[in-house]
Protein backbone atom coordinates (compact mmCIF):
# COMPACT_ATOMS: atom_id res chain seq x y z
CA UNK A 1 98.01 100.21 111.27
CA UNK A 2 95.01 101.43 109.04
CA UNK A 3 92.76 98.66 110.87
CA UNK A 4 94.09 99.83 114.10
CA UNK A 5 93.32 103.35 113.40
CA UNK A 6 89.83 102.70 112.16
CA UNK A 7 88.95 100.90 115.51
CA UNK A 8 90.56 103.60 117.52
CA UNK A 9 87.88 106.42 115.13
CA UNK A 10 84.47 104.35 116.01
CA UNK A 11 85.69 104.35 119.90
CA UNK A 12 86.17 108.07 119.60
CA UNK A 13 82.81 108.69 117.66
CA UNK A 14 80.72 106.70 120.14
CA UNK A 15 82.81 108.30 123.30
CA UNK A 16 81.60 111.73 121.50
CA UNK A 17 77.92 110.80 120.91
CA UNK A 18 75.85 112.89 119.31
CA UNK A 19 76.69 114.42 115.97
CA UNK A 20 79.62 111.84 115.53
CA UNK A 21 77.79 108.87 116.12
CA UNK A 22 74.96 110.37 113.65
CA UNK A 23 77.10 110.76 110.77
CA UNK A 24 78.72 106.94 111.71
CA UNK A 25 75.67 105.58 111.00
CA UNK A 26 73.88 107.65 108.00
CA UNK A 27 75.30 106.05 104.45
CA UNK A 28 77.84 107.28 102.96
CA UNK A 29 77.72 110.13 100.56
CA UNK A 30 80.17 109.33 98.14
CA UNK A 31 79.68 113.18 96.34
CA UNK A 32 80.77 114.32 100.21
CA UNK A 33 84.39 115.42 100.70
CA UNK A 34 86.27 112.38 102.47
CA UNK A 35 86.34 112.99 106.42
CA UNK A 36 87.47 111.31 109.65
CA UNK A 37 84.30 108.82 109.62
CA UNK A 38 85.00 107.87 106.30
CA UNK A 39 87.11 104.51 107.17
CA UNK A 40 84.75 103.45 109.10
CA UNK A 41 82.06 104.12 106.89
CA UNK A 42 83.97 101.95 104.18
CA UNK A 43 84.22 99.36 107.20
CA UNK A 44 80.80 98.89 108.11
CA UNK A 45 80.11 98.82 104.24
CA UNK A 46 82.18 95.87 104.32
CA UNK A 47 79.69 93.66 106.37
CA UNK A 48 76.66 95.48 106.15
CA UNK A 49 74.65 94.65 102.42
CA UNK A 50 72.14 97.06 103.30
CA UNK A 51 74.36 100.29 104.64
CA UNK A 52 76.17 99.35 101.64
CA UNK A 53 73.52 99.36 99.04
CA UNK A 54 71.96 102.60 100.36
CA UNK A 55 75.81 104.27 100.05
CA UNK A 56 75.34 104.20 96.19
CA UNK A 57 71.64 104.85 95.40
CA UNK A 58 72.73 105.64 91.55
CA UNK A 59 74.24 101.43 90.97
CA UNK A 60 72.07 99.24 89.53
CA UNK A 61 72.14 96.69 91.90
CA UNK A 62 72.06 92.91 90.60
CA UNK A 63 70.68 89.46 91.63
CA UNK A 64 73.29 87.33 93.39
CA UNK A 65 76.13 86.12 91.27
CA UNK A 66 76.46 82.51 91.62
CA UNK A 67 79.60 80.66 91.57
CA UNK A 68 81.34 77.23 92.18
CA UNK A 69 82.55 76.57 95.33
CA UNK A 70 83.05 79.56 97.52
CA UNK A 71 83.00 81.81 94.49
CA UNK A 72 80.30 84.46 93.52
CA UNK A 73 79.33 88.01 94.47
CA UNK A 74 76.95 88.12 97.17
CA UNK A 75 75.26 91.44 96.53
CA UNK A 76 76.62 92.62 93.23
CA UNK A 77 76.32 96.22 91.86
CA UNK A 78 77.06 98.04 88.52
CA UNK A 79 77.91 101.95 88.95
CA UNK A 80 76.15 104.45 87.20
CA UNK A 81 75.43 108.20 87.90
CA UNK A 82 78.25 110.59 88.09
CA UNK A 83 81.04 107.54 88.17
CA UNK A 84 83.81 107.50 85.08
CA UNK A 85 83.20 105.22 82.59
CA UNK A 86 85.06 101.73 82.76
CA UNK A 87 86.49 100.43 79.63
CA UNK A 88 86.21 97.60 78.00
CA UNK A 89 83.30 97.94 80.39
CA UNK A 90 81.38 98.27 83.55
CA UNK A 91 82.07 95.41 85.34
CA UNK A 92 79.87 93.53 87.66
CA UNK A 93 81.36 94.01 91.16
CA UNK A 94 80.81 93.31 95.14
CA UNK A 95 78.95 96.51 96.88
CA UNK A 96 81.68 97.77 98.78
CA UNK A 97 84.50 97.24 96.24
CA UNK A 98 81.67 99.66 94.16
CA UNK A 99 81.87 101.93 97.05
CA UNK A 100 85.46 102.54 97.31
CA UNK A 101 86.04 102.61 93.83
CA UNK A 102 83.54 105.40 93.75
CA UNK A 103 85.97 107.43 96.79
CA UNK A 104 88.40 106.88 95.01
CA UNK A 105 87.15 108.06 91.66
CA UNK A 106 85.64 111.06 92.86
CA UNK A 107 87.76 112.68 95.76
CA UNK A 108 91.48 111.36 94.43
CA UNK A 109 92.18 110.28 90.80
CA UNK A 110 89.93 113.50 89.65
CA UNK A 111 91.48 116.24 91.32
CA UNK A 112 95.05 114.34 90.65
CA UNK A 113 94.32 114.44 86.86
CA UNK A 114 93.35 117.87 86.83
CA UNK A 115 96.18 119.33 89.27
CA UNK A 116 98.50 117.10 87.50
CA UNK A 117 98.16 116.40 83.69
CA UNK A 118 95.56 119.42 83.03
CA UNK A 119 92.42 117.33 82.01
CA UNK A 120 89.78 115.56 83.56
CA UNK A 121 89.38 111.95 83.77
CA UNK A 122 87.12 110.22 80.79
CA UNK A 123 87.59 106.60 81.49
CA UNK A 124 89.28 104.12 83.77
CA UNK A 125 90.79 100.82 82.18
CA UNK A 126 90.83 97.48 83.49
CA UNK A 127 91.23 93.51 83.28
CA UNK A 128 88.59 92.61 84.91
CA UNK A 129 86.50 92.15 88.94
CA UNK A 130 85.34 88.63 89.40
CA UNK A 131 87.58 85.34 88.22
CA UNK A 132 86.84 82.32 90.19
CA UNK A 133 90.27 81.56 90.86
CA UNK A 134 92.60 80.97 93.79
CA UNK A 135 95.72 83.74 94.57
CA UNK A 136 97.91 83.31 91.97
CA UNK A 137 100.68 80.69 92.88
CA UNK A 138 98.53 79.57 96.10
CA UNK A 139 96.42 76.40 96.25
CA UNK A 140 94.51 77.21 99.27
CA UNK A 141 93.69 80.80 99.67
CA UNK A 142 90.80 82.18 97.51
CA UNK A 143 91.35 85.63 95.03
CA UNK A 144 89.18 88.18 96.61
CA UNK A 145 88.54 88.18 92.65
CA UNK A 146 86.54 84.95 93.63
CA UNK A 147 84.20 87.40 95.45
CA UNK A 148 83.83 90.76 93.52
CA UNK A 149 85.98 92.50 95.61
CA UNK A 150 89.17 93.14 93.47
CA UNK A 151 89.63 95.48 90.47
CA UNK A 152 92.64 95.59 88.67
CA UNK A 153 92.99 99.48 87.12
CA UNK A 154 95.19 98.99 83.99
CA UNK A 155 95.28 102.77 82.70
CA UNK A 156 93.29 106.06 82.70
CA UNK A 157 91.83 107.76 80.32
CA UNK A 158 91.83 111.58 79.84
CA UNK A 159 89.54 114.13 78.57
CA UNK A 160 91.85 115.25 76.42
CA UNK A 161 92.39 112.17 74.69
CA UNK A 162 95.79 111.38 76.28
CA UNK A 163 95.68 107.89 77.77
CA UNK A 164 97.89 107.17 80.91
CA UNK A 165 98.61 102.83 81.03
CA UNK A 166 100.64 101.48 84.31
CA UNK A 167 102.84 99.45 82.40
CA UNK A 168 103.80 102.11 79.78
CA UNK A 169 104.47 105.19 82.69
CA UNK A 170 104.81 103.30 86.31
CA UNK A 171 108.15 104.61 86.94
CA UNK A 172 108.68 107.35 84.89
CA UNK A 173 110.23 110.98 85.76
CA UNK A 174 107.37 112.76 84.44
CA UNK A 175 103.97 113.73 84.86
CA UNK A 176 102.50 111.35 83.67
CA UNK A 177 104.81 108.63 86.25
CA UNK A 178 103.80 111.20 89.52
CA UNK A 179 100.29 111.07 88.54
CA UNK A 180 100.24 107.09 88.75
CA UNK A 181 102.21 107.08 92.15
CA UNK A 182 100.09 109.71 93.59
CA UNK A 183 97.07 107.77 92.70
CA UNK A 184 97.84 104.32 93.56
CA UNK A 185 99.35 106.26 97.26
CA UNK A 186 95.99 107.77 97.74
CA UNK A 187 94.26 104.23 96.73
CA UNK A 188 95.74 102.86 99.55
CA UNK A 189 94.22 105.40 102.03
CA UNK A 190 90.67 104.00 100.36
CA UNK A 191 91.23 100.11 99.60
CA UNK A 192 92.52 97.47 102.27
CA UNK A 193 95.05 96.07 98.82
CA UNK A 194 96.62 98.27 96.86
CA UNK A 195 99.14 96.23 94.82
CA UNK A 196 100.85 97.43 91.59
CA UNK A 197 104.57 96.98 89.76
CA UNK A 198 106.65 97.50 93.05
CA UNK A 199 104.92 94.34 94.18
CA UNK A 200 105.94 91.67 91.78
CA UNK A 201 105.94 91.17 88.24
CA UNK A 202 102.50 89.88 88.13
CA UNK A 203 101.05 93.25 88.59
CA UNK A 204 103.63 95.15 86.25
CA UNK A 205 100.69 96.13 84.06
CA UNK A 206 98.26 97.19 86.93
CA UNK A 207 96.76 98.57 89.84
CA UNK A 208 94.70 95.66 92.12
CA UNK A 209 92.74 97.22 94.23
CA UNK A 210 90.54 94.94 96.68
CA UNK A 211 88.19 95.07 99.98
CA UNK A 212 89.26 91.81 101.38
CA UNK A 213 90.35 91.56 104.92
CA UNK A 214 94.25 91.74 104.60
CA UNK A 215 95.84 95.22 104.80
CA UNK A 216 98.32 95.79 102.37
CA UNK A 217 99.88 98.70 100.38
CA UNK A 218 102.88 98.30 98.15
């Protein structure tokens, strides 16, 4: 349906010329409030290095990572600037993964924290971005881990000092539990995968959160 949707936004933007088809094709400005060209902005980060790249002019951006096989990150990127800080820490990841983690950071799991638990967000856990590994019980299809283009958020860290994990509030009738559930709903609105405990058990501990080609949001 998201896919669908995003097609259905570049018709409209090139039917309405002008303006709209301007703002399609300037990079994204991740400090901008999210708007209706957003999507496809993520899209088109998806297969375009270069649109990519110039979408976060703050990363540090990498030589090639080289793996066996079909593994490796093509255009790699660490984030710097105005992003949270990533414990244990800032991994190596594909371009547009880096992109929609940055969304994400900035127009949903900030204001969440804030409206929600009272405190800013200092840090984001996780377990890592690139493993050159297949889907987990699969022998043929590749881990968009393979690539750089998975994350899997563990737990947030507050301001305040409070820490927030997904396996110690996922489910819980409290703050803490509605903050979690808003922010893996709105990751899904930014991320083609959003996986976490409702999924299976494998991802009882975390959010993953990739830019592959599926659409998925559980």
């Amino acid at each position: 349906m998201r896919f669908w949707r995003t097609i259905l936004l570049g018709i409209l933007a090139i039917g309405l010329g002008g303006p709209a088809l301007f703002w399609l094709l300037a990079p994204l400005d991740t400090g901008a409030t999210p708007g209706i060209l957003t999507p496809l902005k993520l899209l088109r980060a998806r297969w375009d290095p270069a649109y990519c790249l110039a979408s976060l002019p703050d990363a540090a951006v990498l030589p090639p990572v080289v793996g066996e096989g079909a593994c490796g990150i093509a255009h790699p990127v660490q984030l710097r600037g105005g992003i949270v800080l990533m414990h244990p820490n800032v991994p190596v990841m594909a371009c547009p993964l880096a992109l929609s983690y940055a969304v994400w950071e900035r127009h949903s799991l900030r204001p969440l924290a804030r409206d929600m638990l009272g405190s800013d967000v200092a840090g984001v856990e996780h377990l890592g971005v690139y493993n050159c590994r297949n889907v987990r019980n699969s022998s043929v299809w590749l881990s968009q881990h393979a690539t750089g283009q998975a994350l899997d958020a563990s737990a947030i860290r507050l301001q305040n000092g409070r820490r927030i994990s997904v396996a110690g509030a996922w489910g819980n009738t409290d703050a803490a539990g509605d903050f979690l559930r808003a922010a893996h709903q709105a990751a899904c609105g930014v991320f083609k995968v959003t996986l976490g405990p409702e999924y299976n058990a494998l991802h009882r501990d975390h959010f993953h959160l990739d830019t592959g080609w599926m659409l998925r949001c559980k």
